[in-house]
PDB file of N, CA and C in Angstrom:
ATOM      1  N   UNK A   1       0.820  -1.193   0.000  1.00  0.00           N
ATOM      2  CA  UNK A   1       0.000   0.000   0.000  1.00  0.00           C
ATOM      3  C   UNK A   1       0.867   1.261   0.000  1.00  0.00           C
ATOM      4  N   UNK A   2       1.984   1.107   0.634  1.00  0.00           N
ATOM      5  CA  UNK A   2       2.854   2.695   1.187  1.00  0.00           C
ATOM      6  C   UNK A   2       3.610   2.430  -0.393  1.00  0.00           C
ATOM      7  N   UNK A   3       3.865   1.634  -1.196  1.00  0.00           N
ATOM      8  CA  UNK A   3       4.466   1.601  -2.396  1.00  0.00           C
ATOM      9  C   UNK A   3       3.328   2.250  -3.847  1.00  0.00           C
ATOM     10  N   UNK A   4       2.124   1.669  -3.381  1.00  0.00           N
ATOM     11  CA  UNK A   4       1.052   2.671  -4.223  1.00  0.00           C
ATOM     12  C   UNK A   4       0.929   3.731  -3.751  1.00  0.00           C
ATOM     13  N   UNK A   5       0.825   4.667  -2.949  1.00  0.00           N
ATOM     14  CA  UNK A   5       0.606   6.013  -2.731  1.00  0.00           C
ATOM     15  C   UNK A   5       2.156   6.859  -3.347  1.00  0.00           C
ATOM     16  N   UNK A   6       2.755   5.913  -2.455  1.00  0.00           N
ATOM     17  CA  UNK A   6       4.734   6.775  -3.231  1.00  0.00           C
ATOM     18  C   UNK A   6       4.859   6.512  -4.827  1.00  0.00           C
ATOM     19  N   UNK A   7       3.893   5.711  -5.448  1.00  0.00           N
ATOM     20  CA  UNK A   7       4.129   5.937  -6.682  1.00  0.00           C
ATOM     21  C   UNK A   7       3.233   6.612  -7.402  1.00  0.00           C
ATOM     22  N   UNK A   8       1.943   6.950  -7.101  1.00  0.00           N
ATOM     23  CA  UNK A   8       0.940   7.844  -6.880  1.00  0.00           C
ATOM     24  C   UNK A   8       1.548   9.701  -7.289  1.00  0.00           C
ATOM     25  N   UNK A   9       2.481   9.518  -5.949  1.00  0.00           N
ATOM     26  CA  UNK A   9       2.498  10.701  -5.525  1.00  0.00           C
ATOM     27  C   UNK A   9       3.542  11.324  -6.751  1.00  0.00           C
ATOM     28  N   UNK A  10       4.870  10.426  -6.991  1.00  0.00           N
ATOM     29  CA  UNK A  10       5.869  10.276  -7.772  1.00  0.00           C
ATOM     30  C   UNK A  10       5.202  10.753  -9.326  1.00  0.00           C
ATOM     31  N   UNK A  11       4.071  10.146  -9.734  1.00  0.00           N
ATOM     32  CA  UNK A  11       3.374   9.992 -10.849  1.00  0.00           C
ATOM     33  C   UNK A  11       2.914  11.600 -11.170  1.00  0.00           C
ATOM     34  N   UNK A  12       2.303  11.899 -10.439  1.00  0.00           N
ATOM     35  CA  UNK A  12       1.825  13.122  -9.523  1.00  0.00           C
ATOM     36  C   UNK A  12       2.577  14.282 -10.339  1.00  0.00           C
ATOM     37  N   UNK A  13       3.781  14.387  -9.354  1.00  0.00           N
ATOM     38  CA  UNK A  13       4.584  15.369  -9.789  1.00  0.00           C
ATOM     39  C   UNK A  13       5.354  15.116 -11.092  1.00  0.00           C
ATOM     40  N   UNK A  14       5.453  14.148 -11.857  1.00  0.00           N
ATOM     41  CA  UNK A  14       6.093  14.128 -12.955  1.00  0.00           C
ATOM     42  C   UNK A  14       4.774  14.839 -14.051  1.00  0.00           C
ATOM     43  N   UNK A  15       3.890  14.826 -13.902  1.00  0.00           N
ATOM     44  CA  UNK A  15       2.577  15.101 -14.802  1.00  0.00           C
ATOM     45  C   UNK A  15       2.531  16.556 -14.769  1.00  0.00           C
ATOM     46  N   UNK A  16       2.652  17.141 -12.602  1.00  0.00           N
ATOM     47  CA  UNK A  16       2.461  18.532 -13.105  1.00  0.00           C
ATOM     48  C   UNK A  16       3.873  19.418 -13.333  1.00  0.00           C
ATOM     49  N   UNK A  17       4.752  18.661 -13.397  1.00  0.00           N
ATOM     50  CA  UNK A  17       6.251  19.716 -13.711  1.00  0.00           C
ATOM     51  C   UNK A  17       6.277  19.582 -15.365  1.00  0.00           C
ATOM     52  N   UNK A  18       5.870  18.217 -16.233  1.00  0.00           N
ATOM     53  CA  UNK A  18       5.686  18.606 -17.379  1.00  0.00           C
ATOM     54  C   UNK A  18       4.876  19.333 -17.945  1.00  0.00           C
ATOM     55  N   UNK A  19       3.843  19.237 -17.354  1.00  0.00           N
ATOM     56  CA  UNK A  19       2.377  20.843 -17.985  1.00  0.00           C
ATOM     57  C   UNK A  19       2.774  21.976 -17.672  1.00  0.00           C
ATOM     58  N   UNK A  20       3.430  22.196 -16.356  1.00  0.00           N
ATOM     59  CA  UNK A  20       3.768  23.321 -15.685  1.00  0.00           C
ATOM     60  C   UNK A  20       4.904  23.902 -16.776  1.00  0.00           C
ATOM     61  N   UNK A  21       6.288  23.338 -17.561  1.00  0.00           N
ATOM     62  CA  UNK A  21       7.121  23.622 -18.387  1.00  0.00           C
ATOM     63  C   UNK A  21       6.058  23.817 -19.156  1.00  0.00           C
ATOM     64  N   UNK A  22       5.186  23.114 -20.620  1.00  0.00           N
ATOM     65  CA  UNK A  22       4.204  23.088 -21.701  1.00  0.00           C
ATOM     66  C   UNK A  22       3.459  24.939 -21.512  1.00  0.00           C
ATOM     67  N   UNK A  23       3.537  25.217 -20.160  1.00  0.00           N
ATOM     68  CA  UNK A  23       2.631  26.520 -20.100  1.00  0.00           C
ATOM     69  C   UNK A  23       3.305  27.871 -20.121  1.00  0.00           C
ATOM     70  N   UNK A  24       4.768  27.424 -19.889  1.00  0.00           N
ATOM     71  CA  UNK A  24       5.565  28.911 -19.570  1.00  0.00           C
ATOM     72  C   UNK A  24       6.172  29.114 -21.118  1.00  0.00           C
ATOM     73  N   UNK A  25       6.307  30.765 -21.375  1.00  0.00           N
ATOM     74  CA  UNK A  25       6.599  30.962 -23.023  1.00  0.00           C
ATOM     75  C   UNK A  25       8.284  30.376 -22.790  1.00  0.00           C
ATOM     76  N   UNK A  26       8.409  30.151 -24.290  1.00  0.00           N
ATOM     77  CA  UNK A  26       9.783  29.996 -24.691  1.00  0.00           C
ATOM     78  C   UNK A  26      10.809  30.670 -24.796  1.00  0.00           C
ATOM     79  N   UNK A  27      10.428  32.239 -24.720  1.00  0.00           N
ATOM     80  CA  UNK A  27      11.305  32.877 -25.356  1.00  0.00           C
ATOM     81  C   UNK A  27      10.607  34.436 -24.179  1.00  0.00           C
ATOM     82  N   UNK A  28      11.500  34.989 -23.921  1.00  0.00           N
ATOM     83  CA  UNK A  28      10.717  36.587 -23.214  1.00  0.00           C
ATOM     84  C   UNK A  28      10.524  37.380 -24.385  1.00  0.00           C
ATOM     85  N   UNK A  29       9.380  37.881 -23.915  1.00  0.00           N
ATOM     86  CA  UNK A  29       9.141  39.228 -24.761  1.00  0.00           C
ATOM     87  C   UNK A  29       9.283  40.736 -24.236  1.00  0.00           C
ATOM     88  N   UNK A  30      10.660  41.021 -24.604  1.00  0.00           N
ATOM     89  CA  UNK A  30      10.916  42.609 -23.665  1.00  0.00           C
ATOM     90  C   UNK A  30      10.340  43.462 -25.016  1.00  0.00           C
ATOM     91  N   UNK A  31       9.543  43.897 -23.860  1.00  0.00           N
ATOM     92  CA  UNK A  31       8.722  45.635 -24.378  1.00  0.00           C
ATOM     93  C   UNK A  31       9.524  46.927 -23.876  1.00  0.00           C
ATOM     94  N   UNK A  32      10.309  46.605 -23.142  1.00  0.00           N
ATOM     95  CA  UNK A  32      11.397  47.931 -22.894  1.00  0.00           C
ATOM     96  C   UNK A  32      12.213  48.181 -23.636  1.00  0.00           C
ATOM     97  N   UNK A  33      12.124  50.301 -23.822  1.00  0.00           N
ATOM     98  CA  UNK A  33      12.855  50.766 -24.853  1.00  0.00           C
ATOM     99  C   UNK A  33      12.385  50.227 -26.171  1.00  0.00           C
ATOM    100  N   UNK A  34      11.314  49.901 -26.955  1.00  0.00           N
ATOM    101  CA  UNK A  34      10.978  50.143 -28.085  1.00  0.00           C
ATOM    102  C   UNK A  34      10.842  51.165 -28.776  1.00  0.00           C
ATOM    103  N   UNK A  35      11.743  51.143 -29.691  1.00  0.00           N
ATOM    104  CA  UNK A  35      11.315  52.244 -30.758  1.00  0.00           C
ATOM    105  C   UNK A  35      11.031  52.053 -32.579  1.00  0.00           C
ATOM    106  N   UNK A  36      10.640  53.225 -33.061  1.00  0.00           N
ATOM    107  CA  UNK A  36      10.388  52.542 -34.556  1.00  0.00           C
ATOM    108  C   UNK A  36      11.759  51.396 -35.259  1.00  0.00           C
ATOM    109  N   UNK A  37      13.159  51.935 -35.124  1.00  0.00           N
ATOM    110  CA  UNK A  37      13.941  51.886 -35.847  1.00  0.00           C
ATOM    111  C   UNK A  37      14.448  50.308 -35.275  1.00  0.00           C
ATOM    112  N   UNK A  38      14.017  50.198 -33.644  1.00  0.00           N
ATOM    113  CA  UNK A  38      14.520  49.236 -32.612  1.00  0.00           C
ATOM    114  C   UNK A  38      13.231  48.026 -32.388  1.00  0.00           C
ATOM    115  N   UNK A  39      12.249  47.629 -33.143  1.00  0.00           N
ATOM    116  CA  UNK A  39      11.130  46.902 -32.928  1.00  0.00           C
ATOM    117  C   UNK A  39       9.914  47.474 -33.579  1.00  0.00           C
ATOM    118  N   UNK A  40       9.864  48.284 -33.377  1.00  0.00           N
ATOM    119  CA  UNK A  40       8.275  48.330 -34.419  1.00  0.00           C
ATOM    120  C   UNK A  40       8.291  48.401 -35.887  1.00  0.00           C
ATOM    121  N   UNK A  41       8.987  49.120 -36.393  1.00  0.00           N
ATOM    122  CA  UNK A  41       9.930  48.729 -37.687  1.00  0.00           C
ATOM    123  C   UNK A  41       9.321  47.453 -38.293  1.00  0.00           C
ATOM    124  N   UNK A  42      10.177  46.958 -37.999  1.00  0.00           N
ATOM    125  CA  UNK A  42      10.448  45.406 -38.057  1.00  0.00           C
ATOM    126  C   UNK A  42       9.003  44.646 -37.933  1.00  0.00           C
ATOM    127  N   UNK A  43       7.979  44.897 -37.124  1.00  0.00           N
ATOM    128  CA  UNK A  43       6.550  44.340 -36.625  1.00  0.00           C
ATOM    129  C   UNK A  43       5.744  44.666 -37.794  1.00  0.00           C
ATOM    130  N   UNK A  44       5.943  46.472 -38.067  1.00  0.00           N
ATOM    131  CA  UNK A  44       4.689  47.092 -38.916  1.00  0.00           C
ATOM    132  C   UNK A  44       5.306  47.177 -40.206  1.00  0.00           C
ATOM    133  N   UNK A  45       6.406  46.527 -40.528  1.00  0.00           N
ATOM    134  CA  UNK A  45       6.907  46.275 -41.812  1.00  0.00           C
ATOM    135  C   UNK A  45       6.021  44.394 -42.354  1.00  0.00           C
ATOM    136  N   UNK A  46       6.449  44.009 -41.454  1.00  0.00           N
ATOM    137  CA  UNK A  46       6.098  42.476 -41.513  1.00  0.00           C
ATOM    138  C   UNK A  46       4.432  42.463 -41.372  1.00  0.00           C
ATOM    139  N   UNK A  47       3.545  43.155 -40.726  1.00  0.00           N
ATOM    140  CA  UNK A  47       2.439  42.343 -40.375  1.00  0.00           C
ATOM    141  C   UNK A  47       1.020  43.748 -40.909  1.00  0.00           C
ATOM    142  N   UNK A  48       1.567  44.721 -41.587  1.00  0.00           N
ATOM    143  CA  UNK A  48       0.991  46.187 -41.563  1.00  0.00           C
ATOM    144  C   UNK A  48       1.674  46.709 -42.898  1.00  0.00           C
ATOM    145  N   UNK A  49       2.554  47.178 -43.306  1.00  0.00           N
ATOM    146  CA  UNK A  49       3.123  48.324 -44.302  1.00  0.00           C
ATOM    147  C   UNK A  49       3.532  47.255 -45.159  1.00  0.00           C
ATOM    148  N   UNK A  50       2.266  46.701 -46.252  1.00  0.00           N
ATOM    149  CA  UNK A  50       3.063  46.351 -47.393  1.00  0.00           C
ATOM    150  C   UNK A  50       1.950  46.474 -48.390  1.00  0.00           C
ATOM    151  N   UNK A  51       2.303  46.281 -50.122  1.00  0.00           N
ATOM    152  CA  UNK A  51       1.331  46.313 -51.027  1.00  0.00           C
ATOM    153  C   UNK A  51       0.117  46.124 -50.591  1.00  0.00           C
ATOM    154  N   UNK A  52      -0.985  47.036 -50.967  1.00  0.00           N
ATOM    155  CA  UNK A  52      -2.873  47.098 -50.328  1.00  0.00           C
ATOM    156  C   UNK A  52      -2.877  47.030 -49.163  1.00  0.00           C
ATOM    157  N   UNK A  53      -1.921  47.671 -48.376  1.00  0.00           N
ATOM    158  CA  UNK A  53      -2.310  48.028 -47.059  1.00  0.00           C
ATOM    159  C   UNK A  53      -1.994  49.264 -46.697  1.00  0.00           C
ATOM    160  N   UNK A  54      -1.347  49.286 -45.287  1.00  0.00           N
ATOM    161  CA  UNK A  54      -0.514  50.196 -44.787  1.00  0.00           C
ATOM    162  C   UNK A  54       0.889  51.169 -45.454  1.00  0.00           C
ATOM    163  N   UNK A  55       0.888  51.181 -47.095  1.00  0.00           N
ATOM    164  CA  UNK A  55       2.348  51.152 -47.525  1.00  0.00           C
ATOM    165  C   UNK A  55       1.655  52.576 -48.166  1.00  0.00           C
ATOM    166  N   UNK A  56       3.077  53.228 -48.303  1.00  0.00           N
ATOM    167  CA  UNK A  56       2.873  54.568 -49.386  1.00  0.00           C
ATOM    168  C   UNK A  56       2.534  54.275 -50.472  1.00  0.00           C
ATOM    169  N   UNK A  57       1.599  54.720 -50.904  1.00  0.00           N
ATOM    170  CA  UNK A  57       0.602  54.578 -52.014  1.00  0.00           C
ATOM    171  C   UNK A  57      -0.825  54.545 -51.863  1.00  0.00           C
ATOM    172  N   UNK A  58      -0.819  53.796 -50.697  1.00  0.00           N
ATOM    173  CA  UNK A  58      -2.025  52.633 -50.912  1.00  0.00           C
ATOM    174  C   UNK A  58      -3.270  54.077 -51.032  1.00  0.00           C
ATOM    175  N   UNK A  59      -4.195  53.300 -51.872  1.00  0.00           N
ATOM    176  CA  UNK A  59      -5.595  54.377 -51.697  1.00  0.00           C
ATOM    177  C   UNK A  59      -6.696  54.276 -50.938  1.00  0.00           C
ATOM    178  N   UNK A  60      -6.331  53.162 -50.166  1.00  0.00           N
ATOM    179  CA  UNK A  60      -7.501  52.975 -48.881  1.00  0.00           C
ATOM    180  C   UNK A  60      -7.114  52.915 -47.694  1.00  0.00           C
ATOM    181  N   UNK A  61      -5.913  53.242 -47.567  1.00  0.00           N
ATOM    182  CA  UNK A  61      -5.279  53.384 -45.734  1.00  0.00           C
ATOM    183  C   UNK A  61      -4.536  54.343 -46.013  1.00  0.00           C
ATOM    184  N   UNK A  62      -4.279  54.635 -44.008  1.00  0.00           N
ATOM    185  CA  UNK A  62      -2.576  55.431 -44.372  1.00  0.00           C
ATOM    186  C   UNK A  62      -1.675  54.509 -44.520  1.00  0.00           C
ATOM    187  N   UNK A  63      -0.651  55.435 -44.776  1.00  0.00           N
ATOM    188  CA  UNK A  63       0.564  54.722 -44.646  1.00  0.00           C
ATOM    189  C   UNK A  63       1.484  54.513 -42.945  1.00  0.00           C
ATOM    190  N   UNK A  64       2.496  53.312 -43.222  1.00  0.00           N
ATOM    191  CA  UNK A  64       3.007  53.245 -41.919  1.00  0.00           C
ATOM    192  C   UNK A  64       4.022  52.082 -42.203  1.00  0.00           C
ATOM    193  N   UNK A  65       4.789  52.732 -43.493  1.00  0.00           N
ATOM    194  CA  UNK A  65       6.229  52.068 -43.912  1.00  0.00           C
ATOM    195  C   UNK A  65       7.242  53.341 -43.594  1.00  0.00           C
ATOM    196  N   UNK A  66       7.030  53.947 -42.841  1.00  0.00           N
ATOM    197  CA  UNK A  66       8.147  55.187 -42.693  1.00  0.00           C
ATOM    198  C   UNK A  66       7.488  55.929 -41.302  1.00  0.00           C
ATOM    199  N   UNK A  67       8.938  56.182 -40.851  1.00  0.00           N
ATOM    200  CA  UNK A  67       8.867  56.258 -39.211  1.00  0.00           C
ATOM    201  C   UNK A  67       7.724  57.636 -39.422  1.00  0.00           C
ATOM    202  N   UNK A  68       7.812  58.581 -40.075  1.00  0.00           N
ATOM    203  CA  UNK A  68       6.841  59.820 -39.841  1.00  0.00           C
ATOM    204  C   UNK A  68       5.288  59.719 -40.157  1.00  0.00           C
ATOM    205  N   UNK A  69       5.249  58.314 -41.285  1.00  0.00           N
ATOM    206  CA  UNK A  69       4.253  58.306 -40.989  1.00  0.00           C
ATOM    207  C   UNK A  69       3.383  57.031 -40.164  1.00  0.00           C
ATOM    208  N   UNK A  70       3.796  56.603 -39.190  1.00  0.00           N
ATOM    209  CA  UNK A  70       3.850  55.657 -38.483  1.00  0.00           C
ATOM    210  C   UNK A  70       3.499  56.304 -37.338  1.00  0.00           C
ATOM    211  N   UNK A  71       4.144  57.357 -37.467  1.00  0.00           N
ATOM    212  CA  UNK A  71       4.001  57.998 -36.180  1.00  0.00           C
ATOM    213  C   UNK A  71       2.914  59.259 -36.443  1.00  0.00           C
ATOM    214  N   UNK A  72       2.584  59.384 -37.620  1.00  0.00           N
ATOM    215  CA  UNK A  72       1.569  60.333 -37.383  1.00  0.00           C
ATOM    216  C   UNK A  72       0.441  59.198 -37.106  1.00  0.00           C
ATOM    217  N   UNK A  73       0.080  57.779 -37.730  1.00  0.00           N
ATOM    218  CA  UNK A  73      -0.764  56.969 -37.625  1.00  0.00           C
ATOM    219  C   UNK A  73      -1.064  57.188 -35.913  1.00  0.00           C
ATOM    220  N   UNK A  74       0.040  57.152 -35.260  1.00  0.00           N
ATOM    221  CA  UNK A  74       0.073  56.546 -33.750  1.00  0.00           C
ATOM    222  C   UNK A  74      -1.177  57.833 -32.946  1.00  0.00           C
ATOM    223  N   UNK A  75      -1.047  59.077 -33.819  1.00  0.00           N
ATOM    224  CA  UNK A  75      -2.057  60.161 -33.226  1.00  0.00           C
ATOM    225  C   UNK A  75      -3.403  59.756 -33.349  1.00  0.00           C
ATOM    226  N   UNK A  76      -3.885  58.662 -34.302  1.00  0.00           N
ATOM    227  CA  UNK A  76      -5.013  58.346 -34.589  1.00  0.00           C
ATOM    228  C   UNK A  76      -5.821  57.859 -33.599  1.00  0.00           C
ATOM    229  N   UNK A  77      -4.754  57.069 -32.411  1.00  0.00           N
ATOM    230  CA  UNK A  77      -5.109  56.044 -31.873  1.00  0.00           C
ATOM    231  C   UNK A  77      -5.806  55.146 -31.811  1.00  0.00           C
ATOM    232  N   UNK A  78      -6.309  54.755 -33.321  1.00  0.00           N
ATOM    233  CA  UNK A  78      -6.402  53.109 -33.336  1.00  0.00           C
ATOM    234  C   UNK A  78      -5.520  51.950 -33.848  1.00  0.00           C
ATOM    235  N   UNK A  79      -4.099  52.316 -33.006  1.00  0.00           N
ATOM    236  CA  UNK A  79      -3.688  50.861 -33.570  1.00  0.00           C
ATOM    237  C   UNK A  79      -3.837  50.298 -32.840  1.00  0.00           C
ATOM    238  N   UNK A  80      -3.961  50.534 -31.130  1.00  0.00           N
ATOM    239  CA  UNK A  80      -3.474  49.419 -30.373  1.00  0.00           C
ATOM    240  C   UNK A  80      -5.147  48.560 -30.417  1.00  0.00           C
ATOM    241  N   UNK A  81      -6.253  49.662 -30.234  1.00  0.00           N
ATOM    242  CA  UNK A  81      -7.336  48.835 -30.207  1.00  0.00           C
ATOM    243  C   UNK A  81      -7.657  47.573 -31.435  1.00  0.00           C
ATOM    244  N   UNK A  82      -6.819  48.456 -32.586  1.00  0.00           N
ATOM    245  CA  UNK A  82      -7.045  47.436 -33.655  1.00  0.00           C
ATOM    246  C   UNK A  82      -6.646  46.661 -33.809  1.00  0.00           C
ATOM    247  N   UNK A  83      -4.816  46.171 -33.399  1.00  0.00           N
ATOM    248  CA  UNK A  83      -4.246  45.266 -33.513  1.00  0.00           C
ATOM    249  C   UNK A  83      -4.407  44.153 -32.498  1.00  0.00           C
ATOM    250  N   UNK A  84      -5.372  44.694 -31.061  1.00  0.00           N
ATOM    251  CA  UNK A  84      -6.240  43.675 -29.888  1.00  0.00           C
ATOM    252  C   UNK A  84      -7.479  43.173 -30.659  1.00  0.00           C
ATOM    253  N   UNK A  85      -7.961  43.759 -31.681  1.00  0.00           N
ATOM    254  CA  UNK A  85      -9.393  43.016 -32.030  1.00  0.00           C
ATOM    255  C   UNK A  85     -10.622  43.533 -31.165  1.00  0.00           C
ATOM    256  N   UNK A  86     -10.414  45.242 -30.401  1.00  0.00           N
ATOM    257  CA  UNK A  86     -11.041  45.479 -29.438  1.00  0.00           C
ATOM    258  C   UNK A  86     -12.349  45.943 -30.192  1.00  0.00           C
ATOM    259  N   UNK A  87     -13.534  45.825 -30.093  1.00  0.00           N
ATOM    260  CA  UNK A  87     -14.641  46.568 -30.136  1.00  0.00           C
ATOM    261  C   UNK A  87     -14.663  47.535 -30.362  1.00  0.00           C
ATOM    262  N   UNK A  88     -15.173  48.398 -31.600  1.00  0.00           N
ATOM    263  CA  UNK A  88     -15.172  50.068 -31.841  1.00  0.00           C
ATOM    264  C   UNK A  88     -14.213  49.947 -32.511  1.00  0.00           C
ATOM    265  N   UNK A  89     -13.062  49.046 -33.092  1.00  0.00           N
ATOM    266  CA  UNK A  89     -12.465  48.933 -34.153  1.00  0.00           C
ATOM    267  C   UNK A  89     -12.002  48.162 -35.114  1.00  0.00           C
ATOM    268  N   UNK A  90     -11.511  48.503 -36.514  1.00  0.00           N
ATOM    269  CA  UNK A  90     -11.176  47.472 -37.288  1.00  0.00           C
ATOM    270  C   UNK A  90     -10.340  46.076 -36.763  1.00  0.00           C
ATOM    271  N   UNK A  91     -10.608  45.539 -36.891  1.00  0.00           N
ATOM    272  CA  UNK A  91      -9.714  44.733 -35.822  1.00  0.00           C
ATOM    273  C   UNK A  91      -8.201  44.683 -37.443  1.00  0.00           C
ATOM    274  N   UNK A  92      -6.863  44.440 -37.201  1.00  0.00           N
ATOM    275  CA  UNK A  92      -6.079  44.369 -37.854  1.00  0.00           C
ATOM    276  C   UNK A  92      -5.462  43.327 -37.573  1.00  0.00           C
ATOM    277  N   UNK A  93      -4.474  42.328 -38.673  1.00  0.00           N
ATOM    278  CA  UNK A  93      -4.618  42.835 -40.069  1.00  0.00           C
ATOM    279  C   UNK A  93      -6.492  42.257 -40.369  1.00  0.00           C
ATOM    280  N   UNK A  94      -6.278  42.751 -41.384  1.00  0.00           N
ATOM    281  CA  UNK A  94      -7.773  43.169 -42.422  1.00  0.00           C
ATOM    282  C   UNK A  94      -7.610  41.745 -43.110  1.00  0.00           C
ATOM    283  N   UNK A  95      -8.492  40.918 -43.402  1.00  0.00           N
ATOM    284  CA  UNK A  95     -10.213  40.800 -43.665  1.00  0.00           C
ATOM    285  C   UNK A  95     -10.387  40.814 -42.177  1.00  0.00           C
ATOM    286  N   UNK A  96     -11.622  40.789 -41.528  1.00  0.00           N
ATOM    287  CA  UNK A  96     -12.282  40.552 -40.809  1.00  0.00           C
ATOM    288  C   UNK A  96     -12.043  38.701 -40.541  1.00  0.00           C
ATOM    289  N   UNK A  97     -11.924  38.189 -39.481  1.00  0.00           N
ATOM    290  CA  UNK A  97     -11.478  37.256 -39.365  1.00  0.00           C
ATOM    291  C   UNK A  97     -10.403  36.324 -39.595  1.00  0.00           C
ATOM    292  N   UNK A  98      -9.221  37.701 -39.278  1.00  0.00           N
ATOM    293  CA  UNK A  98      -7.973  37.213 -39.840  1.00  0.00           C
ATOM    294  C   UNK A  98      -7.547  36.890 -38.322  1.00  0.00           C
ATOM    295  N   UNK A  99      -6.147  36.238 -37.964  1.00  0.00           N
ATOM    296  CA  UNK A  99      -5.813  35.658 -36.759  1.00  0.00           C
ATOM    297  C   UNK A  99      -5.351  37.394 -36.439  1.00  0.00           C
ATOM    298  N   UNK A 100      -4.880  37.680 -35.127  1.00  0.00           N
ATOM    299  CA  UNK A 100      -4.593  38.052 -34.562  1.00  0.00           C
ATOM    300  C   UNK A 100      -2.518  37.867 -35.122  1.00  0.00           C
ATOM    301  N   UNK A 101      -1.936  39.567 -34.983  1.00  0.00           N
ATOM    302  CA  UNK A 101      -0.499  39.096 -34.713  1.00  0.00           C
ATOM    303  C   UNK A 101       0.103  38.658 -33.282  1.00  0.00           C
ATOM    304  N   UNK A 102       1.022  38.001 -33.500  1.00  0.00           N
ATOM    305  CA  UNK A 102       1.651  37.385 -32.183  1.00  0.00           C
ATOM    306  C   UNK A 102       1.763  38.541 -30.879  1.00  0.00           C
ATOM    307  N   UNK A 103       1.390  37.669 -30.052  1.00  0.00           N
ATOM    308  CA  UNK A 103       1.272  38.169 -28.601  1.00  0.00           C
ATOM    309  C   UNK A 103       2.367  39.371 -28.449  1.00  0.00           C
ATOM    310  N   UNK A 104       3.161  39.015 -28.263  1.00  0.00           N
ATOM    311  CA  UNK A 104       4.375  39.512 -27.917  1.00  0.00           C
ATOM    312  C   UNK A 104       4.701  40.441 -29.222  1.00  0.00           C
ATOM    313  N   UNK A 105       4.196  40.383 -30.092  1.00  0.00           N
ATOM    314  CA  UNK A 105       4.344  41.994 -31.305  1.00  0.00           C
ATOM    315  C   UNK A 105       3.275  43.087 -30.594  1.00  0.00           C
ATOM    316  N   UNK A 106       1.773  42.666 -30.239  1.00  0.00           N
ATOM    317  CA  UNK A 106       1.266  43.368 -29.538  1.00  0.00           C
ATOM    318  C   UNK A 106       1.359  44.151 -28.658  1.00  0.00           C
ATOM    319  N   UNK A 107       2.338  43.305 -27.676  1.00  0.00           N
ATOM    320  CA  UNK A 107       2.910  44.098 -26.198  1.00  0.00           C
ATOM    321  C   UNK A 107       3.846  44.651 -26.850  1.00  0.00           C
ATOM    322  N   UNK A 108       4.875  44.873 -27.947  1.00  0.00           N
ATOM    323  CA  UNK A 108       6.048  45.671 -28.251  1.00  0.00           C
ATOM    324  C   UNK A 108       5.005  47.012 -28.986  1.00  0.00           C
ATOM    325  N   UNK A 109       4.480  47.045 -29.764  1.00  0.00           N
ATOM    326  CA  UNK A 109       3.633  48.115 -30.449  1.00  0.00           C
ATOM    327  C   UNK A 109       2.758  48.678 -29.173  1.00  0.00           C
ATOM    328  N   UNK A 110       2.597  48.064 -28.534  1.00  0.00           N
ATOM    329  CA  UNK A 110       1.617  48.390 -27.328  1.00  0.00           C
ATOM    330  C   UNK A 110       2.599  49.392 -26.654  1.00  0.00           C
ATOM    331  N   UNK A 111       3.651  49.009 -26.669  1.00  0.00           N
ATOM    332  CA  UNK A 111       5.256  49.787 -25.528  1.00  0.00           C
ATOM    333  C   UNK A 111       5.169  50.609 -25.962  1.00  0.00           C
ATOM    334  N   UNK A 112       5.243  50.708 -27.308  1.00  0.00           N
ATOM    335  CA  UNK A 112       5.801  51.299 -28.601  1.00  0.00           C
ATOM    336  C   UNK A 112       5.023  53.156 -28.259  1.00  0.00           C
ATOM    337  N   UNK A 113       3.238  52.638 -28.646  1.00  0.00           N
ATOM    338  CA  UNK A 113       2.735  53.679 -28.716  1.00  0.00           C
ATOM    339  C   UNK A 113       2.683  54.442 -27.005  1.00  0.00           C
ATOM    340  N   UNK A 114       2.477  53.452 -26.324  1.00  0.00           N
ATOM    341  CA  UNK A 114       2.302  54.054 -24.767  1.00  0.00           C
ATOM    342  C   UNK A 114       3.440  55.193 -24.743  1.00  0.00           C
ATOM    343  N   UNK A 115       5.215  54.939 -25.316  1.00  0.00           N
ATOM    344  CA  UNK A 115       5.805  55.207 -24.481  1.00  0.00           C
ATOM    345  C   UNK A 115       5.900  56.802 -25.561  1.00  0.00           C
ATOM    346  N   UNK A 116       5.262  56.993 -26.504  1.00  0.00           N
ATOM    347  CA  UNK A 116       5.230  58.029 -27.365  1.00  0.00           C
ATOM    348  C   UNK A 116       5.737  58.094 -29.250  1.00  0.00           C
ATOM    349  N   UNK A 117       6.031  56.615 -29.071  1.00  0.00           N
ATOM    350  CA  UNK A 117       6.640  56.105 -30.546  1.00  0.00           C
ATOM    351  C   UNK A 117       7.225  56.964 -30.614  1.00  0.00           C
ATOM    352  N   UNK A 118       8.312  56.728 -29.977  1.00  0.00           N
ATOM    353  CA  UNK A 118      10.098  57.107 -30.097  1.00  0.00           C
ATOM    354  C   UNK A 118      10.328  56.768 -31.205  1.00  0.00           C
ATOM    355  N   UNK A 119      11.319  57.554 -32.237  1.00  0.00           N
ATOM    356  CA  UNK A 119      11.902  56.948 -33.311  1.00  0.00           C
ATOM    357  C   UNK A 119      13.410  56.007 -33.138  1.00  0.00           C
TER     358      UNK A 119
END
């Protein structure tokens, strides 16, 4: 009996230290000190500023392939609601029922605009 409970218990903790690893991220996501040239750049180049979107030209958005106008976008204040999918806005990127960008681009654009979209 004291050999079933100790293997019980043994069983136990091997189950929750592997879920417990499965739940923590892989990688940190530092949101400190973001700026266009240092992280958002790089985010609203990749997931925002390209052909029929966000890019200079386009005839149905602004633009937000260049730090000035990226940063005039940021006066608008809907990116952050848009890029959360929040209510009262487009949710981004565009169609309507597109996934969401990665967590951790969110919280950097999120830094990004909070901290005044530093260039």
């Amino acid at each position: 009996m004291k050999y079933t409970y100790l293997l019980l218990i043994c069983a136990t903790v091997v189950v929750w230290s592997c879920t417990k690893e499965a739940d923590e991220p892989t990688e940190d996501c530092v949101t400190e000190n973001i700026t266009y040239t240092d992280g958002a750049s790089a985010i609203l180049n990749a997931s925002c500023a390209f052909s029929g979107c966000h890019s200079t030209g386009s005839a149905t958005t602004f633009a937000m392939d260049t730090y000035d106008s990226a940063a005039l976008a940021v006066t608008f204040g809907g990116i952050v609601g848009a890029i959360n999918h929040e209510d009262g806005f487009i949710p981004m990127p565009y169609p309507l029922g597109s996934d969401k960008i990665d967590q951790c681009d969110i919280d950097k654009l999120t830094a990004w605009v909070d901290a005044g979209a530093p260039e």
